[in-house]
Protein backbone atom coordinates (compact mmCIF):
# COMPACT_ATOMS: atom_id res chain seq x y z
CA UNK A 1 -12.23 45.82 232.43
CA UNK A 2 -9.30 43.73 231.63
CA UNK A 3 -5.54 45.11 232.17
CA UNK A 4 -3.09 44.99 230.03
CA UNK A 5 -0.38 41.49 230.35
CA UNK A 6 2.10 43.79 229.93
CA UNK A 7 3.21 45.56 233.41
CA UNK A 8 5.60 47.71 235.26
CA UNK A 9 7.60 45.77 237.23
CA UNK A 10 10.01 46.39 239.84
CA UNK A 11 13.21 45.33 237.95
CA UNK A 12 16.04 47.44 237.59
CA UNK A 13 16.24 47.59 233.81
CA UNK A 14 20.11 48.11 234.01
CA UNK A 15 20.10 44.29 235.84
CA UNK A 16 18.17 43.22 233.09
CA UNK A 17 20.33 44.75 230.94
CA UNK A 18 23.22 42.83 232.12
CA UNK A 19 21.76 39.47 231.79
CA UNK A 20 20.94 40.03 228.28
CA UNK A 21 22.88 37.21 226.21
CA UNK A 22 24.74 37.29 223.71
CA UNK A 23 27.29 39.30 225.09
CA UNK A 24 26.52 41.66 221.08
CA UNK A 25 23.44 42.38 222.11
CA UNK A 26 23.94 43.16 225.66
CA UNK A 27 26.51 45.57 224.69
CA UNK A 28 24.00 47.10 221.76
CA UNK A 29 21.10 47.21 224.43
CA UNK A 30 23.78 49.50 226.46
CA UNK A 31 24.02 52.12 223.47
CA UNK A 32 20.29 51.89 222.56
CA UNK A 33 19.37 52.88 226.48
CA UNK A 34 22.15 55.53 226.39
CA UNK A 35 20.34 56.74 223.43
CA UNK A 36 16.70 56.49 224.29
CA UNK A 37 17.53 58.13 227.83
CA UNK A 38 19.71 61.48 225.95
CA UNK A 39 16.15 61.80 223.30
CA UNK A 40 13.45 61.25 225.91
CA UNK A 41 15.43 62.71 229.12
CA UNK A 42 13.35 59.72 230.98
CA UNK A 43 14.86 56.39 233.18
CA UNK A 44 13.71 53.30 231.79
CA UNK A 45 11.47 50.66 233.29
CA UNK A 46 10.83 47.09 232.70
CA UNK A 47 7.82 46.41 231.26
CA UNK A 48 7.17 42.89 231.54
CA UNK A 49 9.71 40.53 231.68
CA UNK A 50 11.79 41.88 228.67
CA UNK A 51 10.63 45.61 227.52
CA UNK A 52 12.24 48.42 228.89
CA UNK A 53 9.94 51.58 228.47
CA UNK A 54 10.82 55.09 228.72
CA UNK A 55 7.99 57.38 229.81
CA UNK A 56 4.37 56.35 229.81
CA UNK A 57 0.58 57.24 228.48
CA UNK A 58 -2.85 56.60 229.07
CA UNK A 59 -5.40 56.72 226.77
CA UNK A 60 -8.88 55.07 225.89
CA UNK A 61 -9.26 53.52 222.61
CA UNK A 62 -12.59 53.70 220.67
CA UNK A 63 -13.98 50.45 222.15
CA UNK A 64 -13.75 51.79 225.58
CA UNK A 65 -10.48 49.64 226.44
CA UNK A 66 -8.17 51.89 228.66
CA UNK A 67 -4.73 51.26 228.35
CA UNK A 68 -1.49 52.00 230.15
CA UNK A 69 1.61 51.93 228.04
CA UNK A 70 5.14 53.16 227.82
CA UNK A 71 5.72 56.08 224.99
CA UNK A 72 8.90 54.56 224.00
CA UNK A 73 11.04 51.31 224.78
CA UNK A 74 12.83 48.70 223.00
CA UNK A 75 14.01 44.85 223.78
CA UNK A 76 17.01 43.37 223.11
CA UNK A 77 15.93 39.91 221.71
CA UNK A 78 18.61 37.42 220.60
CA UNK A 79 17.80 37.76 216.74
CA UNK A 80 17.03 41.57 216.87
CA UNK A 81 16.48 44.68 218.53
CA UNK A 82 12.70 45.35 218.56
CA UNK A 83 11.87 48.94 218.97
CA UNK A 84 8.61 50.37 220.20
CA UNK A 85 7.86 53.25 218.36
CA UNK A 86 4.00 54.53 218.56
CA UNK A 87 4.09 58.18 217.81
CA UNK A 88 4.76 57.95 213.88
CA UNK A 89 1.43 55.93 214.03
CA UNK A 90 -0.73 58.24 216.01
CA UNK A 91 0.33 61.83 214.68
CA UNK A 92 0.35 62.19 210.35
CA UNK A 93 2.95 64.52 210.29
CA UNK A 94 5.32 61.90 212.37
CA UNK A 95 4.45 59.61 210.20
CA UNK A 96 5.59 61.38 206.81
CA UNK A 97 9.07 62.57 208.83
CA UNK A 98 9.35 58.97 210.10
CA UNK A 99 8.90 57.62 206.58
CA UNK A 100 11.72 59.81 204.95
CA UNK A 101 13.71 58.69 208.46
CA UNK A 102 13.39 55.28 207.47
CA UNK A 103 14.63 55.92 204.01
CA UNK A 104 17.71 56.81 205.33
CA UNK A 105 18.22 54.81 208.12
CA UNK A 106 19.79 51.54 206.47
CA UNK A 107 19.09 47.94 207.02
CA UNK A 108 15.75 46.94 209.15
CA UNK A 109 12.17 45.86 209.81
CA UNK A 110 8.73 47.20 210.62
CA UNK A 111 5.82 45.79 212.11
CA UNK A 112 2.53 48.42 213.01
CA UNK A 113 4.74 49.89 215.49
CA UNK A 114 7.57 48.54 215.85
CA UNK A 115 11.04 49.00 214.39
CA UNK A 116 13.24 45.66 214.26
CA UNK A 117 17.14 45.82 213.82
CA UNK A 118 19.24 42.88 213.47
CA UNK A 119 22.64 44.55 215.11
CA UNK A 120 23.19 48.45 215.42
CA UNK A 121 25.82 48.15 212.58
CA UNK A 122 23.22 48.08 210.25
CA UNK A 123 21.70 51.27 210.59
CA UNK A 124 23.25 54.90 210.94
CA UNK A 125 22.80 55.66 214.58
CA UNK A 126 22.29 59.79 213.60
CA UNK A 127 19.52 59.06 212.32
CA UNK A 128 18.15 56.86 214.44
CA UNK A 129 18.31 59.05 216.98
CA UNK A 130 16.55 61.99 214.65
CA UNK A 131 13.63 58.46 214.10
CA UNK A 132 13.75 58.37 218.33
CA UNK A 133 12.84 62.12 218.71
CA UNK A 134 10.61 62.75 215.60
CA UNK A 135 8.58 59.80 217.64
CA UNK A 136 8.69 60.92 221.22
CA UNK A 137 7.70 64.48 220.21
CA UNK A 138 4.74 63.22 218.68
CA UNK A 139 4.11 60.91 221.51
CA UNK A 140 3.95 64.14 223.71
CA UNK A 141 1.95 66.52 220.99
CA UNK A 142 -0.68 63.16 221.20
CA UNK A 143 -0.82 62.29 224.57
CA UNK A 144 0.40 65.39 227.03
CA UNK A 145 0.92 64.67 230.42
């Protein structure tokens, strides 16, 4: 069976943090860990070169692939913030509370499961946080440890 690319790593996601360029987003990537720490009451870690993941999961998908991931996490690229957000996706009353979030929540992006936000400006941070918990409760009604 085949791992994941996408690791653990031993960098300290608050060095990582630092390094993050431009200077915008490295200050934004401060306020989004800030945030995802108060909601999921976890310490990040790096997840590859560039994720940082708070909390983590195991499950087995119908094919029989096991995978290892992290139940919430973000990464501060240079064009936008991309957001990891998995339990709107796996639990159907997320998903309906995530949609009306997203209603609300102002100018952004979505891929399957991930949220993408050009600058933090754009979106109204109260509910962004309510978007971060809806998720990681879900996360933990799916996948308990």
């Amino acid at each position: 069976m085949t791992e994941a690319k996408t690791q653990i790593t031993k960098v300290d996601p608050a060095n990582f943090i630092a390094g993050v360029e431009p200077e915008k987003k490295r200050e934004e990537a401060k306020v989004l860990d800030t945030l995802f720490r108060k909601v999921t009451g976890e310490e990040p870690q790096m997840w590859g070169p560039s994720i940082i993941g708070y909390g983590e999961y195991r499950t087995t998908y119908a094919s029989g692939r096991d995978v290892h991931w992290m139940r919430s996490g973000f990464s501060p690229r240079k064009a936008k913030h991309s957001l990891y957000l998995m339990g709107g996706y796996c639990d159907e009353n997320a998903g309906k509370r995530r949609d009306e979030l997203l209603g609300r929540l102002g100018k952004y992006k979505t891929g399957k499961s991930c949220l993408y936000i050009n600058k933090l400006a754009d979106v109204d941070m109260e509910v962004l946080e309510e978007l971060l918990r809806n998720d990681w409760e879900a996360m933990a009604r799916t996948y308990p440890e």
